[in-house]
C-alpha atoms as a PDB file:
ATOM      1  CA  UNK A   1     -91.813  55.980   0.969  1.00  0.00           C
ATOM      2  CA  UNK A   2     -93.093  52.604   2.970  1.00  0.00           C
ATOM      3  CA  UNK A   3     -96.512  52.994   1.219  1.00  0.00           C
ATOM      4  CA  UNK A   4     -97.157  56.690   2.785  1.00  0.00           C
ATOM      5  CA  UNK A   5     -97.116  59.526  -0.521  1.00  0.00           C
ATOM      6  CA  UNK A   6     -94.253  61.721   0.597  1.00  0.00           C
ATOM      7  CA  UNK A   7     -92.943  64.886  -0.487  1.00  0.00           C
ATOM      8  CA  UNK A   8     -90.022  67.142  -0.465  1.00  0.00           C
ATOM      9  CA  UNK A   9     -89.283  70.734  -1.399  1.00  0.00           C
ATOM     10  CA  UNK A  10     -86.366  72.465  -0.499  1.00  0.00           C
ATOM     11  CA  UNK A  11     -85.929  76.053  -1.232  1.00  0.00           C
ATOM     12  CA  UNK A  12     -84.128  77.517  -4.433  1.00  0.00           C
ATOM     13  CA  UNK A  13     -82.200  80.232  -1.944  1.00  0.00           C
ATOM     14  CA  UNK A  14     -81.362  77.389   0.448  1.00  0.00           C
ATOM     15  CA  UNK A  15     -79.846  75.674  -2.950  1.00  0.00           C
ATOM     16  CA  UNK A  16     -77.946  78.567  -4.050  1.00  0.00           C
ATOM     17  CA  UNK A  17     -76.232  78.720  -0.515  1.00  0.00           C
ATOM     18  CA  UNK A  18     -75.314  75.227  -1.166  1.00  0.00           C
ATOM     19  CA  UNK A  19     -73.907  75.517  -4.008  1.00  0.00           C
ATOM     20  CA  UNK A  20     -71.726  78.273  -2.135  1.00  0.00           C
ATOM     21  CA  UNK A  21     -71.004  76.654   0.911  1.00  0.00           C
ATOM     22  CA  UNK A  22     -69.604  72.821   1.234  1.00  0.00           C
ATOM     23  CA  UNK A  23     -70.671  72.878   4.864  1.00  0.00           C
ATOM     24  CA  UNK A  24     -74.511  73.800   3.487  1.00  0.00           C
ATOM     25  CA  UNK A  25     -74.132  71.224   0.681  1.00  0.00           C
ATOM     26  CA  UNK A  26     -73.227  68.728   3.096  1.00  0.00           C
ATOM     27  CA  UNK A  27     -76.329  69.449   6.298  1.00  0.00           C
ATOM     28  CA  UNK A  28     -78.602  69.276   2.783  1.00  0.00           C
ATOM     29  CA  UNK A  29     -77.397  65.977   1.536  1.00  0.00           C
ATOM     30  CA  UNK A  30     -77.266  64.463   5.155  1.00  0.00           C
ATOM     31  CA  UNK A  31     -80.861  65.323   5.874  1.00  0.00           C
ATOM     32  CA  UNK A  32     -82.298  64.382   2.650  1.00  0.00           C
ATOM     33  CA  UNK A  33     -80.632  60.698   3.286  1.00  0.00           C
ATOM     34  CA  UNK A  34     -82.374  60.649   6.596  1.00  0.00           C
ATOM     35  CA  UNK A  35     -85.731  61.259   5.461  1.00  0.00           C
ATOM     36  CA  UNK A  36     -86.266  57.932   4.518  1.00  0.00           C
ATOM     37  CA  UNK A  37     -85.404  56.691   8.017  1.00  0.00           C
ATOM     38  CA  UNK A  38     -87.719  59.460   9.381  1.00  0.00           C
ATOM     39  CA  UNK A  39     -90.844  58.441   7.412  1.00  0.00           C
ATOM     40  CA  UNK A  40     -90.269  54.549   8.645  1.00  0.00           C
ATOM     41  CA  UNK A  41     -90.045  55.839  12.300  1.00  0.00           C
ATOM     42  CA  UNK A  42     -93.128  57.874  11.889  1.00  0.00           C
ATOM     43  CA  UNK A  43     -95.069  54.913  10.196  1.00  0.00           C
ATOM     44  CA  UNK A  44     -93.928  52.854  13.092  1.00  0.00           C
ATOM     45  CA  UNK A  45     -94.632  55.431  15.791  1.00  0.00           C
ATOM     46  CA  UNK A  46     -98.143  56.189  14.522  1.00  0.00           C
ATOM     47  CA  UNK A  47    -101.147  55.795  16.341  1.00  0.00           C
ATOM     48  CA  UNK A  48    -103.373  55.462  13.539  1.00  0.00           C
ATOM     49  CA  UNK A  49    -102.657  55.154   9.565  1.00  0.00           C
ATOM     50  CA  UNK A  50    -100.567  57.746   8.464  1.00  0.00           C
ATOM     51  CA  UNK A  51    -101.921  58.989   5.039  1.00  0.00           C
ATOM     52  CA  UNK A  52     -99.062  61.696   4.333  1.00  0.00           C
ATOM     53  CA  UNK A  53     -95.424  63.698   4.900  1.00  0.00           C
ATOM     54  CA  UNK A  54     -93.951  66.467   3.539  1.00  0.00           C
ATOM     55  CA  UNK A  55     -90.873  67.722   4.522  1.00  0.00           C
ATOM     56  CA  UNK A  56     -89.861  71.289   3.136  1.00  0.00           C
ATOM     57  CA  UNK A  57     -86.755  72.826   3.569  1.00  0.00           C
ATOM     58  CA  UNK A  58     -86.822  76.949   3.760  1.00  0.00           C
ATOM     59  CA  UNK A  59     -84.142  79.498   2.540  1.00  0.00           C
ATOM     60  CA  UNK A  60     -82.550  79.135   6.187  1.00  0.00           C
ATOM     61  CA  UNK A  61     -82.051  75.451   6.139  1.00  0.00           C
ATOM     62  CA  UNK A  62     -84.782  74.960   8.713  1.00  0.00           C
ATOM     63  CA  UNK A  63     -86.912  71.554   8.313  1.00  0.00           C
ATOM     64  CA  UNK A  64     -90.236  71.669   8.597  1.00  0.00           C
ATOM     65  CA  UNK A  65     -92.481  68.242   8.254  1.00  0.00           C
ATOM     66  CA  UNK A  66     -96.190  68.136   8.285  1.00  0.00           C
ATOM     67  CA  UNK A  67     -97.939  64.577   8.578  1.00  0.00           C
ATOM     68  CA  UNK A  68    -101.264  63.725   8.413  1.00  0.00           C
ATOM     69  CA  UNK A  69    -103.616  60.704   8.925  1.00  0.00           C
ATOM     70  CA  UNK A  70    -106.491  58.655  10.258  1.00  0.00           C
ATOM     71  CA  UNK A  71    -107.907  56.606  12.868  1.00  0.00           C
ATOM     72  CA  UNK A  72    -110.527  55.804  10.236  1.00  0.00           C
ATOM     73  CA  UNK A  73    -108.456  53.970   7.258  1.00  0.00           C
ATOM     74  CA  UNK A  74    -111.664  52.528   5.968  1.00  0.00           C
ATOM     75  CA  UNK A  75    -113.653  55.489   5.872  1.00  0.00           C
ATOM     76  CA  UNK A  76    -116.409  54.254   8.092  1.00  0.00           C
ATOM     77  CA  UNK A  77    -116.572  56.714  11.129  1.00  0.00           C
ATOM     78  CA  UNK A  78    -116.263  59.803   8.434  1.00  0.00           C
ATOM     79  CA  UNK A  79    -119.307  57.825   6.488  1.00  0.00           C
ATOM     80  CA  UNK A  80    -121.411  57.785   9.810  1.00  0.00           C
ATOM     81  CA  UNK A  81    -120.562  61.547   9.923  1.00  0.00           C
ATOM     82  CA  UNK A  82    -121.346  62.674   6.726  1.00  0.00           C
ATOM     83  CA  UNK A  83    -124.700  60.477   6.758  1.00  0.00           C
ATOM     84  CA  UNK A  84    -125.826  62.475  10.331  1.00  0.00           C
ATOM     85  CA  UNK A  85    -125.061  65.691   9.529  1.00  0.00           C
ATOM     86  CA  UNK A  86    -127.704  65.109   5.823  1.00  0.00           C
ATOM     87  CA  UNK A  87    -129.781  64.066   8.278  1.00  0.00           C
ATOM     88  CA  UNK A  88    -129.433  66.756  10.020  1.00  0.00           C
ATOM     89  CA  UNK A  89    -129.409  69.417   7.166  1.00  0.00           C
ATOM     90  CA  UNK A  90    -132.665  67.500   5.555  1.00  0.00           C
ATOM     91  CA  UNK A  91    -134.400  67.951   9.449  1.00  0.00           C
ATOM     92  CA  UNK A  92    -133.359  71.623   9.295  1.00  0.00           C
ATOM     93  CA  UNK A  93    -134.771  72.169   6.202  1.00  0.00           C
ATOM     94  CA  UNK A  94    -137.927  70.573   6.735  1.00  0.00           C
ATOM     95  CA  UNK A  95    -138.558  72.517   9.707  1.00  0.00           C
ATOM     96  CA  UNK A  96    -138.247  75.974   7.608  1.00  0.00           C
ATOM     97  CA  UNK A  97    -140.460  74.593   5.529  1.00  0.00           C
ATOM     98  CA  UNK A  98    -142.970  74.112   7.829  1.00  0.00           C
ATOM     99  CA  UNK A  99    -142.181  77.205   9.252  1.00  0.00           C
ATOM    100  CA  UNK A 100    -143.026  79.055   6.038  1.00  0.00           C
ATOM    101  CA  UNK A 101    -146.136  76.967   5.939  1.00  0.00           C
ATOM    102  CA  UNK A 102    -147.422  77.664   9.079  1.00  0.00           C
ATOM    103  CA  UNK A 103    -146.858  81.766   8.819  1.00  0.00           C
ATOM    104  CA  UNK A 104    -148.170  82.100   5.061  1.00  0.00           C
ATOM    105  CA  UNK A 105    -151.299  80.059   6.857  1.00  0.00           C
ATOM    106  CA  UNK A 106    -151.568  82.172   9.696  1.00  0.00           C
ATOM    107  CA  UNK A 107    -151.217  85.229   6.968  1.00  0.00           C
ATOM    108  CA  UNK A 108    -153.974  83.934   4.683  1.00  0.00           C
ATOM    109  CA  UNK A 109    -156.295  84.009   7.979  1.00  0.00           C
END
């Protein structure tokens, strides 16, 4: 929905209640119309680039939605992270290694 992958999943108890109970049936169908209008408002309202929804639906009728996203659409700030923290790892390492050097040395004198 508006270019963001969205997803729905309602529960099977909370569709066996609504196929008991017109008033259930009816607070199902309404909400599931308005999640369109709900993922448009959240694209617009976002601060960043929203990369996902989902919207599930429990055995009570209760909504939950989880979004996530990105100030960092083009991957470059988590490409500067990555890159420092090799760095970092490849400094770490070469400090045990010295490390190991410098007591097998100090255990050959």
């Amino acid at each position: 929905m508006d270019g963001v992958p969205t997803s729905v999943t309602v529960s099977p108890a909370f569709l066996e209640q609504c196929r008991n109970d017109p008033e259930k049936a009816i607070y199902l169908e309404e909400n599931l119309k308005a999640i369109s209008d709900c993922v448009k408002s959240a694209v617009n309202g976002y601060l960043g680039t929203l990369t996902s929804i989902s919207y599930h639906i429990d055995a009570n009728g209760k909504i939950t939605i989880i979004s996530s996203g990105t100030n960092d659409p083009d991957g470059k700030i988590a490409k500067e992270n990555a890159e420092r923290k090799a760095r970092e790892q490849k400094e770490a390492k070469e400090k045990l290694i010295e490390k190991r050097e410098a007591k097998q040395q100090a255990e050959q004198k």
